[in-house]
Protein backbone atom coordinates (compact mmCIF):
# COMPACT_ATOMS: atom_id res chain seq x y z
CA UNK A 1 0.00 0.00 0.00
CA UNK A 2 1.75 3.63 -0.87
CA UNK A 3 0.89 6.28 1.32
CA UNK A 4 0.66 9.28 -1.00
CA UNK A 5 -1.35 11.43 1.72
CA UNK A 6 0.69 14.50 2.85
CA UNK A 7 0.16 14.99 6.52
CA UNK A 8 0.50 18.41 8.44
CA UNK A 9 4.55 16.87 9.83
CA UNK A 10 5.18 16.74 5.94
CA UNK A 11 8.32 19.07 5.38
CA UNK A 12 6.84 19.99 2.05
CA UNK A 13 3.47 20.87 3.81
CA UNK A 14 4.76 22.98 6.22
CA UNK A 15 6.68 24.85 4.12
CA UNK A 16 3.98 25.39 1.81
CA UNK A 17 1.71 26.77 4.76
CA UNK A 18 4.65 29.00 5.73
CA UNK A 19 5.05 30.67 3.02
CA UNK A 20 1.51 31.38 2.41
CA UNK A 21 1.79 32.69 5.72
CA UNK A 22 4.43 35.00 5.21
CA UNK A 23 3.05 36.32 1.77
CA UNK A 24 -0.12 36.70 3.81
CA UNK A 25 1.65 38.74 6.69
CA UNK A 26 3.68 41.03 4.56
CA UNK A 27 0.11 42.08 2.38
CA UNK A 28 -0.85 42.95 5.74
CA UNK A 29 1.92 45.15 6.94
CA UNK A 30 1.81 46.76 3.49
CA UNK A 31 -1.85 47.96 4.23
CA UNK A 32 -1.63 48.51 7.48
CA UNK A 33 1.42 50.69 6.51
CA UNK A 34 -0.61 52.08 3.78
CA UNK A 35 -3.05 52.93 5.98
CA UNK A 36 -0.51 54.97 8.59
CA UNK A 37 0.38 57.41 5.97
CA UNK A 38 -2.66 58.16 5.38
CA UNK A 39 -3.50 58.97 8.57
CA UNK A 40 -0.59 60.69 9.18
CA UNK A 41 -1.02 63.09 5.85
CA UNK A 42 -4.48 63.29 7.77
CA UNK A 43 -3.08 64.87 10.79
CA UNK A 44 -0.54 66.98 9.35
CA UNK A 45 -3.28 68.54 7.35
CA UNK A 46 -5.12 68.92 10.10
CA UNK A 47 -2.45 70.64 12.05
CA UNK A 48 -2.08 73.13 9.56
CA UNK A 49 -5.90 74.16 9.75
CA UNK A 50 -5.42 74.72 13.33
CA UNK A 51 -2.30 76.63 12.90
CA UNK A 52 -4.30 78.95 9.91
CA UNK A 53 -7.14 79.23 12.46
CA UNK A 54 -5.14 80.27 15.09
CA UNK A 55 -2.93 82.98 12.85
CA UNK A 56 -6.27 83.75 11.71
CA UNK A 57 -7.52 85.31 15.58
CA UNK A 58 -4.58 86.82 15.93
CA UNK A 59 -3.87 85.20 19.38
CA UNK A 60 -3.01 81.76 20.00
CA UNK A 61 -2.13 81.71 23.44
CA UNK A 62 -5.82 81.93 23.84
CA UNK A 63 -6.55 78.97 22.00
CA UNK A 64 -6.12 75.14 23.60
């Protein structure tokens, strides 16, 4: 009888699953990453409004 049935202690397998992993993972940390720049050209823009607003009363000592 040949066993032809990969189990999940097959080398092969595992490496498979691995990789697949890792290709999985690294889509991941590219959106994720994609994601933080975004938010952080978010927050620089809004920054800037509140430094025009603030310019824009004249004082900003007032202004928390």
């Amino acid at each position: 009888m040949e066993k032809n049935d990969k189990g999940p202690n097959d080398l092969e397998e595992q490496i498979a699953m691995l990789t697949k992993q890792k290709e999985y993972l690294q889509k991941k940390c590219r959106e994720a990453g994609d994601k933080y720049n975004a938010l952080e050209k978010e927050y620089d823009k809004v920054c800037e409004e509140r430094d025009n607003f603030r310019t824009m009363l004249g004082n900003s000592d007032d202004i928390r």
